[in-house]
C-alpha atoms as a PDB file:
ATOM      1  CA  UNK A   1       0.183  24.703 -49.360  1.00  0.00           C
ATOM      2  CA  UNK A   2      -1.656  23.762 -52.466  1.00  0.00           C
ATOM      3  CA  UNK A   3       0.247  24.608 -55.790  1.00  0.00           C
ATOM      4  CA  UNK A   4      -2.225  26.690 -58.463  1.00  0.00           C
ATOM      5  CA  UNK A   5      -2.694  23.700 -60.575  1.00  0.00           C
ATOM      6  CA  UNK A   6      -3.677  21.597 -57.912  1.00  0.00           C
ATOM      7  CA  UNK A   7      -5.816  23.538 -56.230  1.00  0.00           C
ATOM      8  CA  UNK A   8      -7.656  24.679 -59.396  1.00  0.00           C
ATOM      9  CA  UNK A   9      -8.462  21.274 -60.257  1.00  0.00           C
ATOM     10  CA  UNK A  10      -9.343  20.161 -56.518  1.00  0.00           C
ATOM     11  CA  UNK A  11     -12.026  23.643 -56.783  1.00  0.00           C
ATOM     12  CA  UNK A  12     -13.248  22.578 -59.465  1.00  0.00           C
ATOM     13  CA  UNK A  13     -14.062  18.861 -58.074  1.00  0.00           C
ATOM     14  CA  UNK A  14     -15.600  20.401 -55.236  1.00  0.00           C
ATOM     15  CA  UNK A  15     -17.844  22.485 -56.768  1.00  0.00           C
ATOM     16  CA  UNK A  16     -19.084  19.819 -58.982  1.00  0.00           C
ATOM     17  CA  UNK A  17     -19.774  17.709 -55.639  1.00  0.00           C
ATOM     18  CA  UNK A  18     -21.408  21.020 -54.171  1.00  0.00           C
ATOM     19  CA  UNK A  19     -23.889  20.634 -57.304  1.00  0.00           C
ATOM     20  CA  UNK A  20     -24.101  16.580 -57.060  1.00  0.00           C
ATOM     21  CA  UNK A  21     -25.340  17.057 -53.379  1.00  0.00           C
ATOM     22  CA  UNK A  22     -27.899  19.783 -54.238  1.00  0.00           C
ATOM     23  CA  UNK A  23     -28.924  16.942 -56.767  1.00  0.00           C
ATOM     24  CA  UNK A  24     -29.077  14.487 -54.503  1.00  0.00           C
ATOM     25  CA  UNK A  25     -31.310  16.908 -51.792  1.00  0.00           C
ATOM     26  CA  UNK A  26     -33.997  16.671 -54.486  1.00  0.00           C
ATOM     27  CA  UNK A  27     -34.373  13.428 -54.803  1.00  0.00           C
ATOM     28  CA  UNK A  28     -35.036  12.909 -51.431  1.00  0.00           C
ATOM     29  CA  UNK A  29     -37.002  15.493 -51.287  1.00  0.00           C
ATOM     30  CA  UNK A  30     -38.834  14.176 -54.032  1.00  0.00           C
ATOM     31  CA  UNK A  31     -38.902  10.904 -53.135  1.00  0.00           C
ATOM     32  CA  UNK A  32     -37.201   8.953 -55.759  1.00  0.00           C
ATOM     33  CA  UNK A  33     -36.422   5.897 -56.040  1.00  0.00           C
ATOM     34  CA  UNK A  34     -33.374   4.519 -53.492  1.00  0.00           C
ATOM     35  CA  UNK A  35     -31.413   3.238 -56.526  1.00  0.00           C
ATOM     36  CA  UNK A  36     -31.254   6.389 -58.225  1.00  0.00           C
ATOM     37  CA  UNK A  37     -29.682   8.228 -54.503  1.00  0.00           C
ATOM     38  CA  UNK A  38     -27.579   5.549 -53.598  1.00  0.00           C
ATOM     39  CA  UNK A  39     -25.931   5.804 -57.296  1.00  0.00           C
ATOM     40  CA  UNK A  40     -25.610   9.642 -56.959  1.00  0.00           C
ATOM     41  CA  UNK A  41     -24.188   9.200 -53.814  1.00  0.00           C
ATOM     42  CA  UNK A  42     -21.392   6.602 -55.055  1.00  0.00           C
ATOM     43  CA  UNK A  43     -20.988   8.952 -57.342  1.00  0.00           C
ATOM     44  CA  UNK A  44     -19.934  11.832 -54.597  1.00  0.00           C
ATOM     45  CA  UNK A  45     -17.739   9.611 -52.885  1.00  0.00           C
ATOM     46  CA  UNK A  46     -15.899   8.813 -56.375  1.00  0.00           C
ATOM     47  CA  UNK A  47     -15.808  12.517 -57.028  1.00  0.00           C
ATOM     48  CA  UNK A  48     -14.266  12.740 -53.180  1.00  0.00           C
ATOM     49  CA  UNK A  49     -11.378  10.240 -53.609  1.00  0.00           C
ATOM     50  CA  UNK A  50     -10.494  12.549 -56.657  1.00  0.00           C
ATOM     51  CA  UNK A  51     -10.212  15.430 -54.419  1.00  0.00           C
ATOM     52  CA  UNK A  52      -8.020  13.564 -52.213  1.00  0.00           C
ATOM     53  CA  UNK A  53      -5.616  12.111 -54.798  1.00  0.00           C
ATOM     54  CA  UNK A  54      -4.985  15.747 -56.430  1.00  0.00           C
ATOM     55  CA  UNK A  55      -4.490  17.071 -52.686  1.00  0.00           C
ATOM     56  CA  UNK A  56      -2.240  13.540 -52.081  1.00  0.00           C
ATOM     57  CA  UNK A  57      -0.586  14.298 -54.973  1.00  0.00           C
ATOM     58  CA  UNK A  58       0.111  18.099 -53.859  1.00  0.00           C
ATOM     59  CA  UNK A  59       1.668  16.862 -50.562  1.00  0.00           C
ATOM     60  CA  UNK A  60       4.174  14.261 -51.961  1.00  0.00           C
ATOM     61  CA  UNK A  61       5.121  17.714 -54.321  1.00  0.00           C
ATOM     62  CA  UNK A  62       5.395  19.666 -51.756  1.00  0.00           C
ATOM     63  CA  UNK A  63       5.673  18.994 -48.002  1.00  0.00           C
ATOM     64  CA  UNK A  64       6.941  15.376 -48.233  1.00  0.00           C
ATOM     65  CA  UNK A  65       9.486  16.048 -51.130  1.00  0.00           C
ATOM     66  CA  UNK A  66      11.265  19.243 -48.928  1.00  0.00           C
ATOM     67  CA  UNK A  67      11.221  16.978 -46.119  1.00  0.00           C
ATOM     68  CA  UNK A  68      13.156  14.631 -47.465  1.00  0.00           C
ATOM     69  CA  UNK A  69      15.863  16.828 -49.313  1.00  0.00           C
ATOM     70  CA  UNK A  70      16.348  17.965 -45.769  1.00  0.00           C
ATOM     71  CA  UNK A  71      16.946  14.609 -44.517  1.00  0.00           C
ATOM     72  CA  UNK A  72      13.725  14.354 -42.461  1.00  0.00           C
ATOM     73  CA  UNK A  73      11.297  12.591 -44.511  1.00  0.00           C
ATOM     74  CA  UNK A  74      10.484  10.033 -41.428  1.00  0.00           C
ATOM     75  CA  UNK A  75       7.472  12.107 -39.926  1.00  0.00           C
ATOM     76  CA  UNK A  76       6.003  12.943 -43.367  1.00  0.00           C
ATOM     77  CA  UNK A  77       6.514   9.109 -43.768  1.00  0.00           C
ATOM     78  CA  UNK A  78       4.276   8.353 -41.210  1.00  0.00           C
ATOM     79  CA  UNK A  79       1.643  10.782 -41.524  1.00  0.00           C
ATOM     80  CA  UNK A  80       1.258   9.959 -45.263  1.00  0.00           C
ATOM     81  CA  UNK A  81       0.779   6.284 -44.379  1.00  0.00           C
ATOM     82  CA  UNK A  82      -1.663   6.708 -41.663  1.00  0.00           C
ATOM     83  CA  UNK A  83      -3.913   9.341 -44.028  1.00  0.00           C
ATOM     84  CA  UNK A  84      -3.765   6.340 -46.636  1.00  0.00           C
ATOM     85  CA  UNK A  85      -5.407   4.158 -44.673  1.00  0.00           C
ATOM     86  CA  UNK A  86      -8.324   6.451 -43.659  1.00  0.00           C
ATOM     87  CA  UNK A  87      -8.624   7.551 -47.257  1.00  0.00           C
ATOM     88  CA  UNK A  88      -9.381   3.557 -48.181  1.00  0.00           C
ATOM     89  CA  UNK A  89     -11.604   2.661 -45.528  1.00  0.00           C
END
């Protein structure tokens, strides 16, 4: 479960990216020039990894910490390690 903080500032990212992509709708539609969408675009997927490091961060506060006062961090371990490497492909 997301904490307030976190999930305050992750809504907030993702309404920013909601507006980014309307942006970037128009300039297809109108045609601009590549450059401009492809920068927009690098743009969303910086504004993405930010969403996914507060949401990161949330999980190592939360699910993975309880785990491992309980003594079974191993499974948290894992899944944190295998989301890691989809998150940097």
């Amino acid at each position: 479960m997301l904490l307030s903080e976190h999930k305050r500032k992750a809504l907030r990212r993702l309404k920013i990216i909601q507006g980014q992509v309307g942006g970037i709708t128009k300039l297809v539609e109108e045609e601009r020039y590549c450059l401009e969408v492809l920068t927009q675009i690098a743009a969303i997927q910086e504004a993405l990894r930010g969403v996914s490091k507060e949401i990161v961060r949330n999980h190592l506060e939360t699910c993975v910490t309880d785990s491992v006062k309980k003594g079974d961090g191993e499974e948290h371990y894992q899944e944190l390690t295998d989301i890691m490497f989809k998150l940097n492909r």
